[in-house]
C-alpha atoms as a PDB file:
ATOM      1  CA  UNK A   1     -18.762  -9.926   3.733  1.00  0.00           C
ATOM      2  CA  UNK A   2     -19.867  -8.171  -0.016  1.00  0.00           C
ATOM      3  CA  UNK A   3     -19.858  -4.752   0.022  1.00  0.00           C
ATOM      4  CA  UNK A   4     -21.179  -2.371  -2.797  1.00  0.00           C
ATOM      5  CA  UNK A   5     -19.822   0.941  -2.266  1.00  0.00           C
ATOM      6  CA  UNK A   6     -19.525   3.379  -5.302  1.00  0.00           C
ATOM      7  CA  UNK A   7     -20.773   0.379  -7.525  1.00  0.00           C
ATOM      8  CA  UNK A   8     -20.737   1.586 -11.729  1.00  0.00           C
ATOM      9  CA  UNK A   9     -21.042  -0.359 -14.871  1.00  0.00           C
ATOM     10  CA  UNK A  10     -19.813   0.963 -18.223  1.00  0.00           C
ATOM     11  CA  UNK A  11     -19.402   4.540 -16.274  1.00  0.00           C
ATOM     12  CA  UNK A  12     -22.674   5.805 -17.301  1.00  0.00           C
ATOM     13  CA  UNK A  13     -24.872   3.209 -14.355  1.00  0.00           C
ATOM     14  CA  UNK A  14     -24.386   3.462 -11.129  1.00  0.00           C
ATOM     15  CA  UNK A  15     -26.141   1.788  -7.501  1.00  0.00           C
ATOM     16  CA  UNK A  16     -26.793   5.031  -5.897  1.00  0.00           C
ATOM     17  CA  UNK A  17     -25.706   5.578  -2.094  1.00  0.00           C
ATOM     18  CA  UNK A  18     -29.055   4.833  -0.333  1.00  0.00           C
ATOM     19  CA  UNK A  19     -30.052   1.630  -1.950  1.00  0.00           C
ATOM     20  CA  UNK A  20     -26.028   0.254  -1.114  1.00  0.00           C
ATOM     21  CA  UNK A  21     -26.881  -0.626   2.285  1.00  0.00           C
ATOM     22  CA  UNK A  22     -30.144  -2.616   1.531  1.00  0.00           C
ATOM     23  CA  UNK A  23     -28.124  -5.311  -1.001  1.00  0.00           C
ATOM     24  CA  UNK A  24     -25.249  -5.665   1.463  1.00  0.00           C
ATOM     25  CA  UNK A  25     -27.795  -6.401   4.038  1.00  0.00           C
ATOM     26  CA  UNK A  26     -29.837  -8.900   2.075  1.00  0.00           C
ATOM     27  CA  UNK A  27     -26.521 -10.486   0.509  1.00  0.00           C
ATOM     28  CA  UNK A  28     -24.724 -10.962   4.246  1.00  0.00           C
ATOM     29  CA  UNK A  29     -27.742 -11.455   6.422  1.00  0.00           C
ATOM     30  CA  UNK A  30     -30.384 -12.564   4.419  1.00  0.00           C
ATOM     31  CA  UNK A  31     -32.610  -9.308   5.470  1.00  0.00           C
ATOM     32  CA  UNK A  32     -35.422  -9.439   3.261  1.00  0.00           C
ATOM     33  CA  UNK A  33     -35.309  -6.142   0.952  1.00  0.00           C
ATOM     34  CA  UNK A  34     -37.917  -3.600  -0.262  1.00  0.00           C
ATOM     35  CA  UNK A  35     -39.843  -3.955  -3.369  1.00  0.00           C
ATOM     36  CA  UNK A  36     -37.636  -2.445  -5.569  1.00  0.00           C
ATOM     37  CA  UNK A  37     -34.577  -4.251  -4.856  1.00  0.00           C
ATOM     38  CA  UNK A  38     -36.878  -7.772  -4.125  1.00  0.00           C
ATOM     39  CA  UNK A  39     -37.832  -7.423  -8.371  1.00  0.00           C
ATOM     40  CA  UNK A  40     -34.497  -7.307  -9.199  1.00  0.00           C
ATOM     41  CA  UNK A  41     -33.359 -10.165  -6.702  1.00  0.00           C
ATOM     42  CA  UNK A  42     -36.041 -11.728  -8.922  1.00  0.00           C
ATOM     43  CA  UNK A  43     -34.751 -10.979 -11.941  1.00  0.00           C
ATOM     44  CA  UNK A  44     -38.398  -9.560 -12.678  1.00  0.00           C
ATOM     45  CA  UNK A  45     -37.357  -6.361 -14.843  1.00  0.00           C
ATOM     46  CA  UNK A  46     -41.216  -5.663 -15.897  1.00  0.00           C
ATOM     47  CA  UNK A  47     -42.175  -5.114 -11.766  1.00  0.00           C
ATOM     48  CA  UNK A  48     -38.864  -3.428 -10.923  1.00  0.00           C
ATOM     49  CA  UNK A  49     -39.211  -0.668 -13.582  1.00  0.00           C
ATOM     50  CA  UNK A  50     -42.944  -0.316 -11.900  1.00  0.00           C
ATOM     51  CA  UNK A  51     -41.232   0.218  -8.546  1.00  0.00           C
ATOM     52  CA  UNK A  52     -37.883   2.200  -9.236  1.00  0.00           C
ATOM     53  CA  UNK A  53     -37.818   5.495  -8.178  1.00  0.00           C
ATOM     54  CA  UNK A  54     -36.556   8.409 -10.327  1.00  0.00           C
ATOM     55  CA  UNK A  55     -32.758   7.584  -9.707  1.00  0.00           C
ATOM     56  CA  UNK A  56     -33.766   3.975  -9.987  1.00  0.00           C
ATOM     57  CA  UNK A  57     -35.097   3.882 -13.399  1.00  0.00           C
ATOM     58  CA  UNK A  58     -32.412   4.677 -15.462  1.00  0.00           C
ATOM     59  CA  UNK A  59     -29.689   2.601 -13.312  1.00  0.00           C
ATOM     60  CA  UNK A  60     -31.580  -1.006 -13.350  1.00  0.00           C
ATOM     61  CA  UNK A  61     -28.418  -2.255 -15.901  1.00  0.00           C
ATOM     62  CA  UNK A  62     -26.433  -1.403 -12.414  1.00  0.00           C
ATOM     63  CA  UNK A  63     -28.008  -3.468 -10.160  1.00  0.00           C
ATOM     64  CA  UNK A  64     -27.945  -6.476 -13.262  1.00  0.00           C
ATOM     65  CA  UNK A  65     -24.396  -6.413 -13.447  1.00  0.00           C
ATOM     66  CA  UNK A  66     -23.707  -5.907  -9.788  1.00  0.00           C
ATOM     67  CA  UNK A  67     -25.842  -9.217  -9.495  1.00  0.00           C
ATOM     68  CA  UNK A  68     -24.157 -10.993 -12.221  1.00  0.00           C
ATOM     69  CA  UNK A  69     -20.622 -10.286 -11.225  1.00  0.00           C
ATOM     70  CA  UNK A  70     -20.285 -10.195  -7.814  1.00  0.00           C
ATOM     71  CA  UNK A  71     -23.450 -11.341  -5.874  1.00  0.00           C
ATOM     72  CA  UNK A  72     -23.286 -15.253  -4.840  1.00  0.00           C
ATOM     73  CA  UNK A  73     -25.630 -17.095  -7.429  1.00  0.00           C
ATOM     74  CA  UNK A  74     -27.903 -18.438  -5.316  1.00  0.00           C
ATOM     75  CA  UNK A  75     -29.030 -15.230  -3.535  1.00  0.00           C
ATOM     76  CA  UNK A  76     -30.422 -13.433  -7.082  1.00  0.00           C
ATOM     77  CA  UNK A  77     -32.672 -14.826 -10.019  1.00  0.00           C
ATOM     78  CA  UNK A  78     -35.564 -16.043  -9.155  1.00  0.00           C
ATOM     79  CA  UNK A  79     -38.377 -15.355  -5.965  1.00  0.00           C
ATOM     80  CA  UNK A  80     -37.932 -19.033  -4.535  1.00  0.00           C
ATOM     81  CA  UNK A  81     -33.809 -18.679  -4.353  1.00  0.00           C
ATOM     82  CA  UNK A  82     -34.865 -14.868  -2.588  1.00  0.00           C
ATOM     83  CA  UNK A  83     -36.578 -17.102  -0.148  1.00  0.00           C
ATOM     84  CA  UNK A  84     -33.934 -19.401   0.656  1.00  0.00           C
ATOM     85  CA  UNK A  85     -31.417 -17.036   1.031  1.00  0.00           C
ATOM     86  CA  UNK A  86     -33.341 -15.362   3.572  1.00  0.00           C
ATOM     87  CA  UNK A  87     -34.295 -18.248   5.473  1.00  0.00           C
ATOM     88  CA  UNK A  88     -30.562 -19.277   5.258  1.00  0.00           C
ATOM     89  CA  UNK A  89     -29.790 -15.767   7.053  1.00  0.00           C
ATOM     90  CA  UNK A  90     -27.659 -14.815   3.734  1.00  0.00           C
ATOM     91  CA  UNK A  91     -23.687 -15.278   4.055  1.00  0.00           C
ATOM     92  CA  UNK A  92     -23.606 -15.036   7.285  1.00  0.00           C
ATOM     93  CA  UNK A  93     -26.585 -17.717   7.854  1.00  0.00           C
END
């Protein structure tokens, strides 16, 4: 089971509180996430700086590293491994 609590990178980004539970939930179960969090899944940086919110914006290299160093690598980086993981039902699939 990943968890994300109190995520930071470099100790000026940080994963606030209320977007923790959506990642764990698409990384263990494959829930499909909101638009925000679906760009950055992606790895589409242009439409996730569209859709971030005002705490969002400035914490995108967050949710990059959080990606790179601790999500499984074939849940994140492109829309067609998105889709698979969520037909897989994530980790727990």
């Amino acid at each position: 089971m990943v968890k994300c609590k109190n995520f930071s990178f470099n100790s000026m980004f940080w994963i606030p509180d209320y977007m923790e539970d959506g990642i764990e939930n698409y990384i263990n179960y494959g829930l499909e996430p909101g638009g925000f969090l679906t760009a950055i899944i992606c790895n589409d940086l242009k439409s996730a700086v569209m859709r971030a919110d005002g705490q969002n914006i400035g914490n995108i290299p967050a949710y990059v590293a959080y990606f790179y160093n601790h999500a499984p690598i074939d849940c994140w980086g492109s829309y067609d491994l998105m889709v698979k993981w969520c037909e897989k039902g994530g980790l727990n699939g």
